[in-house]
Protein backbone atom coordinates (compact mmCIF):
# COMPACT_ATOMS: atom_id res chain seq x y z
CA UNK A 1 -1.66 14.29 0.46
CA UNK A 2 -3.50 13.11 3.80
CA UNK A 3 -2.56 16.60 5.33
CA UNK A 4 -3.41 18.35 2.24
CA UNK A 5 -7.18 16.74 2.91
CA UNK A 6 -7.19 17.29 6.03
CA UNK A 7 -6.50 13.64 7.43
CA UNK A 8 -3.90 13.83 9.90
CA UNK A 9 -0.96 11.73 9.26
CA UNK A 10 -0.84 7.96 10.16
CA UNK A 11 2.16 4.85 10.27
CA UNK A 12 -0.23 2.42 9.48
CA UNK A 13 -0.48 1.11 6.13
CA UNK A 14 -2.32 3.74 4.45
CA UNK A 15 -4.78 0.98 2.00
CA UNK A 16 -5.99 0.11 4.87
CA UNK A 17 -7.31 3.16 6.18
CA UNK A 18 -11.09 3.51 5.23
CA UNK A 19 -10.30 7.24 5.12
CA UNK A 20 -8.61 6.99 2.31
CA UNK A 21 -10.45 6.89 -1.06
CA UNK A 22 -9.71 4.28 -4.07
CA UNK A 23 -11.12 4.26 -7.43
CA UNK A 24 -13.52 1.68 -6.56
CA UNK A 25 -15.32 3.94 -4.20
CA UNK A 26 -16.27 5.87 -7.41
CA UNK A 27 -18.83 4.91 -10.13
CA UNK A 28 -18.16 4.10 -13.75
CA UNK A 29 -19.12 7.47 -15.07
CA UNK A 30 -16.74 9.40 -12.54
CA UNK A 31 -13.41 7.39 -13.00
CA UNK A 32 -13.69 7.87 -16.50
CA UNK A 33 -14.08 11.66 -16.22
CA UNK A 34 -10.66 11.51 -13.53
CA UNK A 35 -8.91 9.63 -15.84
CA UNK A 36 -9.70 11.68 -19.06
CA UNK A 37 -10.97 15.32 -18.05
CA UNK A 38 -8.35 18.41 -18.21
CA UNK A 39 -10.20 19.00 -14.75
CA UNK A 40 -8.29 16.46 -12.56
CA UNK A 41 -4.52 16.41 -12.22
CA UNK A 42 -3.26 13.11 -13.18
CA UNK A 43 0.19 12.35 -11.30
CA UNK A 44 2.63 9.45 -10.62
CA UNK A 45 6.11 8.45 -9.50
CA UNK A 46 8.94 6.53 -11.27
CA UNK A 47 11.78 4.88 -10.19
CA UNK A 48 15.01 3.32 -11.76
CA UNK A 49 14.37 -0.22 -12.11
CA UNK A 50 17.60 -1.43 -11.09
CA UNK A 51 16.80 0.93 -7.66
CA UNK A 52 13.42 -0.51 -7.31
CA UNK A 53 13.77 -4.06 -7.58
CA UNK A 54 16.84 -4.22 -4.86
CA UNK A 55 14.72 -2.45 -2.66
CA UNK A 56 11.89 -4.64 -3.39
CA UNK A 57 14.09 -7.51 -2.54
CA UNK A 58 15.31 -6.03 0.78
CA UNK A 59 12.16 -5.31 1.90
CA UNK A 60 9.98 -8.29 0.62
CA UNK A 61 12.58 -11.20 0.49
CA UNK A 62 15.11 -10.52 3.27
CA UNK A 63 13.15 -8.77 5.90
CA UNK A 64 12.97 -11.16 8.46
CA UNK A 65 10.41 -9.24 10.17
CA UNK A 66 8.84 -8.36 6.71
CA UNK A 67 5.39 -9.55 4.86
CA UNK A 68 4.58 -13.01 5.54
CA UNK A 69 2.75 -12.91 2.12
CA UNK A 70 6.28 -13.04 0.31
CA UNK A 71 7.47 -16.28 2.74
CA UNK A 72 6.33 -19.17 -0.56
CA UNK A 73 8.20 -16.47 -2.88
CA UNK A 74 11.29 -17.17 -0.74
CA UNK A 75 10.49 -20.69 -0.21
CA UNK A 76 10.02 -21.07 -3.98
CA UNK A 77 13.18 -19.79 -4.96
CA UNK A 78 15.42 -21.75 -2.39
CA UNK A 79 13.61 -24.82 -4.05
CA UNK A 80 14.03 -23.67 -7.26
CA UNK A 81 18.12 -23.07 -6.73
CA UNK A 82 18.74 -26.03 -4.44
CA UNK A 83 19.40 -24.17 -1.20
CA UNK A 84 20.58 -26.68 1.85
CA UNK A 85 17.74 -28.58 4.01
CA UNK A 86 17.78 -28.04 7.60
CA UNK A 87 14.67 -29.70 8.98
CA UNK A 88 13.20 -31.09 5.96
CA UNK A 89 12.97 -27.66 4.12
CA UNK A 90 15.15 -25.19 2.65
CA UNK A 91 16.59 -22.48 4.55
CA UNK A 92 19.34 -19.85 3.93
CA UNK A 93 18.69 -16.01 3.22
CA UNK A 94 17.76 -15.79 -0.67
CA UNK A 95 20.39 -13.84 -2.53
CA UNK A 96 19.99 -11.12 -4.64
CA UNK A 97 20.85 -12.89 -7.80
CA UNK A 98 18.63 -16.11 -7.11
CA UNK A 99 16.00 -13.66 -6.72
CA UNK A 100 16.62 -11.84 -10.05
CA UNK A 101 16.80 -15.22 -11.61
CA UNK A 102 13.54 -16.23 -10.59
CA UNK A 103 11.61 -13.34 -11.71
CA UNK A 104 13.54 -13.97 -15.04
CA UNK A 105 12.02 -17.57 -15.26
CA UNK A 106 8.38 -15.65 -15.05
CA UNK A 107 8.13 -16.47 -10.60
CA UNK A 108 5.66 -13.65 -8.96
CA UNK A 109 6.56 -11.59 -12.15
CA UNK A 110 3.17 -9.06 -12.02
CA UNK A 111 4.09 -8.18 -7.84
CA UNK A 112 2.83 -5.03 -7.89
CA UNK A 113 6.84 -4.29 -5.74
CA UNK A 114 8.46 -5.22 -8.96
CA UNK A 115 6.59 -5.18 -12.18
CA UNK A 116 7.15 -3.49 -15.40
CA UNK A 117 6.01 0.44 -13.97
CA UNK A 118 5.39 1.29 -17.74
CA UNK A 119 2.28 -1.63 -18.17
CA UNK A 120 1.29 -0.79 -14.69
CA UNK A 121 0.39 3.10 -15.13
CA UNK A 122 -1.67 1.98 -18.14
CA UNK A 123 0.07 4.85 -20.32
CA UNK A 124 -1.26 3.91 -22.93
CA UNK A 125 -5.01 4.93 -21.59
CA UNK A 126 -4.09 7.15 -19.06
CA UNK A 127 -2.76 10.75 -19.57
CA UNK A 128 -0.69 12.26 -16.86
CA UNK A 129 -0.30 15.11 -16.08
CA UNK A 130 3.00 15.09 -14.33
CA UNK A 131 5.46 12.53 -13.81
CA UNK A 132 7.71 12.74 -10.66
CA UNK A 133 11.08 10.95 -10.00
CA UNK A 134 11.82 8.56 -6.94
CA UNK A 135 15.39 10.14 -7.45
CA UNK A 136 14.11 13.55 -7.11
CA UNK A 137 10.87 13.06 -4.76
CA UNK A 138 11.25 15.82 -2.48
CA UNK A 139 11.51 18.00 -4.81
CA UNK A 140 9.25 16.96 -7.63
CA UNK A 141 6.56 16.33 -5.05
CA UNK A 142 6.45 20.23 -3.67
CA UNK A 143 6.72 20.89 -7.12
CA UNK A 144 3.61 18.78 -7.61
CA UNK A 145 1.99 20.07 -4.41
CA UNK A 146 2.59 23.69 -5.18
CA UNK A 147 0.87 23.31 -8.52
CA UNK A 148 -1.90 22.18 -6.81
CA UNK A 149 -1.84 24.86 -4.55
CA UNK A 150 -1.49 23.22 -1.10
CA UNK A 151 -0.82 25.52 1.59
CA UNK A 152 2.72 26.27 2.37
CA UNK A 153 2.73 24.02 5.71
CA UNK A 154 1.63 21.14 3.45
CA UNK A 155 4.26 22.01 1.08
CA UNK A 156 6.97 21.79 3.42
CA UNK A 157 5.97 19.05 5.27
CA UNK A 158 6.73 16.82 1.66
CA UNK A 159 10.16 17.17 2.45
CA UNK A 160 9.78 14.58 5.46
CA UNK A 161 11.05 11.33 4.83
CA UNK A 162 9.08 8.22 6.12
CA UNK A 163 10.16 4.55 5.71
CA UNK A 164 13.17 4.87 4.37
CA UNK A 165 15.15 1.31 4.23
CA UNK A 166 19.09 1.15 4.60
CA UNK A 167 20.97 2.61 1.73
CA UNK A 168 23.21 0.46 -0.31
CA UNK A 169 25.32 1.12 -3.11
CA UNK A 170 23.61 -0.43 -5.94
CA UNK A 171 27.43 -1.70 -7.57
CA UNK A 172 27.41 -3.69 -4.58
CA UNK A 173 24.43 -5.67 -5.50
CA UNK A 174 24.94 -5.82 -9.58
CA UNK A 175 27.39 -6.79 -11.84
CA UNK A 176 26.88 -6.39 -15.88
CA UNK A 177 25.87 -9.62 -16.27
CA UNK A 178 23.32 -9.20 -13.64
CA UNK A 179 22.01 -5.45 -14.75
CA UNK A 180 21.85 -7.06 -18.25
CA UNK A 181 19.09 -9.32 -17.05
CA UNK A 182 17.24 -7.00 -15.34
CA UNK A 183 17.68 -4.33 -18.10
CA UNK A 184 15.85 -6.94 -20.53
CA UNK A 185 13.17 -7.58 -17.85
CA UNK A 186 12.70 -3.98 -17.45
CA UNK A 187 13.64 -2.40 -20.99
CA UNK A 188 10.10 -0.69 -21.45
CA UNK A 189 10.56 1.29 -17.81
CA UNK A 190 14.01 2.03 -18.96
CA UNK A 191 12.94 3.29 -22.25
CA UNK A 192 9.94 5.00 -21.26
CA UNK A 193 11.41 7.01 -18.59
CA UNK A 194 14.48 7.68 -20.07
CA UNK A 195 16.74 5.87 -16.95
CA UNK A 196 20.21 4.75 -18.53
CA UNK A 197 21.35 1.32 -19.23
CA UNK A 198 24.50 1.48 -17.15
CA UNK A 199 22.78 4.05 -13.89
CA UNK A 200 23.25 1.20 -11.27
CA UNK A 201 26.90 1.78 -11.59
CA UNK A 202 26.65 5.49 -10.54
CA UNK A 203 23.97 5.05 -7.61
């Protein structure tokens, strides 16, 4: 999108960038007509839940190198599960389930990494006009770029992939009883975007 506007690409985290535009650089009168007029193209991307919260947790809890916003997250839930003190605090790399378990007792439950997608595209007041796939991006995305006629060099440059964490097999991270919990956390994304009950056993 950058190159399609003519900003040339950066590495840096991109809501930083005073290039970029938000809706808050916008007054009242023109968000409404983006978010309502059949002039705009209103677009957004989905993602299995079960996908997206693992690789929320990799990259937010277990990162040692990662955010040092999510460091009382971590430090929360190795109080809240009685990890081992070293020191005079707990220490010991959260584990997956822990951190499931703590977002089912309501910890950091609205982190914009792992909250319900469904709430957070406000479909109930927002009308999109296309909805892409995480599972699908490349493709949905030149899809997406091609009906808003980019150039062909922008087109193809969507098939680049940038920041892409390790890959793990999601069965080795779940079990029922654990994809049961975070199907009932996330039943409206589930619903909503039609992803299926038992799809962390197949990625």
């Amino acid at each position: 999108m950058r190159e399609f506007e003519g900003i040339p690409h950066r590495d840096e985290e991109l809501w930083d960038d005073p290039e970029v535009l938000h809706l808050r650089n916008f007054g009242t009168d023109e968000i409404v007509d983006m978010l309502s007029s059949p002039d705009w193209c209103r677009f957004c991307f989905v993602r299995n839940p079960y996908d997206k919260l693992f690789s929320a947790y990799k990259s937010k809890i277990t990162d040692p190198d990662g955010d040092p916003w999510y460091l009382p997250a971590q430090e929360e839930i190795r109080e809240a599960f009685g990890y081992p003190m070293r020191d005079g605090r707990r220490v010991g790399i959260v584990s997956f389930r822990d951190f499931v378990r703590f977002l089912q007792g309501g910890g950091w439950r609205y982190d914009n990494h792992w909250c319900v997608q469904a709430g957070k595209l406000k479909l109930d007041l927002i009308r999109y006009d296309f909805i892409g796939r995480f599972e699908t991006f490349q493709r949905d995305f030149k899809a997406l770029l091609t009906r808003l006629n980019a150039p062909p060099e922008v087109v193809a440059s969507a098939g680049k992939v940038h920041g892409q964490t390790a890959r793990i097999c999601l069965p080795a991270a779940y079990d029922r009883e654990l994809a049961d919990v975070v199907y009932d956390l996330y039943r409206e994304d589930f619903e909503t975007f039609g992803y299926e009950r038992d799809s962390w056993m197949f990625m």
